[in-house]
Protein backbone atom coordinates (compact mmCIF):
# COMPACT_ATOMS: atom_id res chain seq x y z
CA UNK A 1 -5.93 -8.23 -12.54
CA UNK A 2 -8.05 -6.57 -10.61
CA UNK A 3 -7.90 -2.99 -8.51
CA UNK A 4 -9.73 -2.39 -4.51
CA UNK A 5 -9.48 1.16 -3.17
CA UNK A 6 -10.00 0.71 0.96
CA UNK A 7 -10.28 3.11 3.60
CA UNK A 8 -7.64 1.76 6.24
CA UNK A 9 -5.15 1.93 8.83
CA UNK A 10 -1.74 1.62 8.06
CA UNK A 11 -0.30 -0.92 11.09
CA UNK A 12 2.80 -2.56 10.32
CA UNK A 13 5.71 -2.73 7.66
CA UNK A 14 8.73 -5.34 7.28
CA UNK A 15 11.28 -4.70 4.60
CA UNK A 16 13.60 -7.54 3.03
CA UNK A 17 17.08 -7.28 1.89
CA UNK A 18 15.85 -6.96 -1.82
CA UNK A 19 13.93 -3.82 -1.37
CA UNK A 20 10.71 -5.01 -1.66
CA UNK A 21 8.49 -3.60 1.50
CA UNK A 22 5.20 -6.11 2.88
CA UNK A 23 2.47 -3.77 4.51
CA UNK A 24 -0.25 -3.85 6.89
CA UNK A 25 -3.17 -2.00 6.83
CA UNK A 26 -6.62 -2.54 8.68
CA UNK A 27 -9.45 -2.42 6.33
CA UNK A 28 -11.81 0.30 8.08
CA UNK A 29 -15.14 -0.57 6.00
CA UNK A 30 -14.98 -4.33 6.86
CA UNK A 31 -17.73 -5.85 8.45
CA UNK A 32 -15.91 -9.30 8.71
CA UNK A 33 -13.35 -11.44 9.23
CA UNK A 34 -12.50 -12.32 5.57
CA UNK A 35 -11.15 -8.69 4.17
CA UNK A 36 -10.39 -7.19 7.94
CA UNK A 37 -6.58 -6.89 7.01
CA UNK A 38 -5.01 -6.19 3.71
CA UNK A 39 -1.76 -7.27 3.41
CA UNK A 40 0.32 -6.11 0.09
CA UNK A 41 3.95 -5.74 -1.16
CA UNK A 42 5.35 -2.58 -2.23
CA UNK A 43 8.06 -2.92 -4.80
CA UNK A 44 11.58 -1.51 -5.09
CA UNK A 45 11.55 1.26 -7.99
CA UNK A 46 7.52 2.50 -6.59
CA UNK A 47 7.32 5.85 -5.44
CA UNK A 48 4.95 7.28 -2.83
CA UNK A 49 5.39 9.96 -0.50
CA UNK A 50 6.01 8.70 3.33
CA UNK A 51 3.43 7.84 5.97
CA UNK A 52 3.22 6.76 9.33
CA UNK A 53 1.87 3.94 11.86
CA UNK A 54 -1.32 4.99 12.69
CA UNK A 55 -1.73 7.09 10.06
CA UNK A 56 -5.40 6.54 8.20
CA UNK A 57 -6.28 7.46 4.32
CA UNK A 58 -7.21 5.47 1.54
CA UNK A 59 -5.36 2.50 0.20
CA UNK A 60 -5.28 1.41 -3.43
CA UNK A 61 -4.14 -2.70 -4.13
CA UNK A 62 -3.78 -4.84 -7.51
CA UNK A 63 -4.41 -7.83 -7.28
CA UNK A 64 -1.88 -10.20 -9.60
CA UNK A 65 -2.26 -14.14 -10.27
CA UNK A 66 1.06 -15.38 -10.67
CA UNK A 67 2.12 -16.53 -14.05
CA UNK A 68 -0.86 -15.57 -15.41
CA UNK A 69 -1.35 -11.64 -15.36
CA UNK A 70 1.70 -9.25 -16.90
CA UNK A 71 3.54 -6.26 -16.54
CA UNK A 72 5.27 -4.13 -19.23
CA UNK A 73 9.11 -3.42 -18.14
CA UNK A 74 9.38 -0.82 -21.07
CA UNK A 75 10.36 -3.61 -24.16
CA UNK A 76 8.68 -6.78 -23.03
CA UNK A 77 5.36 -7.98 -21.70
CA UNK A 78 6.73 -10.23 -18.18
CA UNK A 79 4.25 -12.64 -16.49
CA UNK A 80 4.08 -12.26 -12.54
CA UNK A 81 6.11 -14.97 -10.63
CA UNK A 82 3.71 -14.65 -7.63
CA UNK A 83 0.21 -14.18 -6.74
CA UNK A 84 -0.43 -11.43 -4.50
CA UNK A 85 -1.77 -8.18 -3.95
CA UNK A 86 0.78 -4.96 -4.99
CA UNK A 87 1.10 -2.10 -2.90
CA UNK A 88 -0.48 0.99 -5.84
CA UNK A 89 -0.81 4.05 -3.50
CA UNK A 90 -1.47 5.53 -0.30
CA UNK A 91 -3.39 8.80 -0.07
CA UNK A 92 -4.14 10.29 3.42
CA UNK A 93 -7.10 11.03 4.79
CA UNK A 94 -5.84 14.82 6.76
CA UNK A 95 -2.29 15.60 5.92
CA UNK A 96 -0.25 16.16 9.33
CA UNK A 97 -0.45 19.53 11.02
CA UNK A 98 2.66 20.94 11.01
CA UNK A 99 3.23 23.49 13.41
CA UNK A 100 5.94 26.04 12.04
CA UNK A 101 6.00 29.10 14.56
CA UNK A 102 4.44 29.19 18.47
CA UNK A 103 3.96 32.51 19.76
CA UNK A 104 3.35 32.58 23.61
CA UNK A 105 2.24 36.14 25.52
């Protein structure tokens, strides 16, 4: 198991009937082809505070290998059923201005 931290892009989400979302994001350090786009899956019960298309901040991944790397579900140690990178946080880079009062003369 292994952890990246990436300055990126969020681009695109898709969501699936069981909750789980798949993300987009455009990795904004990369100087090639290989690790341009990291693509991860966010899963049902993880919490993290919205964001937006277009918005840019700092993503953190995990990468899993399938059947071989575990998670604790409180009582038991589970292996993985999937290899694939997991969705850990999103942290962005400016919070949104939000404009609460306009006063005009």
């Amino acid at each position: 198991m292994t952890e990246q931290t990436y300055r990126a892009k969020f681009l695109a989400e898709s969501r699936d009937c069981q909750g789980y979302t798949t993300y987009v994001f455009e990795n904004l350090e990369s100087d090639n082809w290989v690790n341009k786009y990291v693509m991860c899956v966010r899963f049902p019960n993880w919490d993290q505070s919205s964001f937006n298309i277009g918005d840019i901040g700092f993503l953190k991944v995990r990468s899993v290998e399938g059947g071989k790397d575990e998670w604790y579900d409180g009582t038991n140690f589970n292996h993985y059923r999937y290899t694939n990178d997991i969705f850990m946080k999103f942290v962005l880079e400016k919070p949104p201005v939000v404009i609460k009062e306009i006063i005009l003369d």
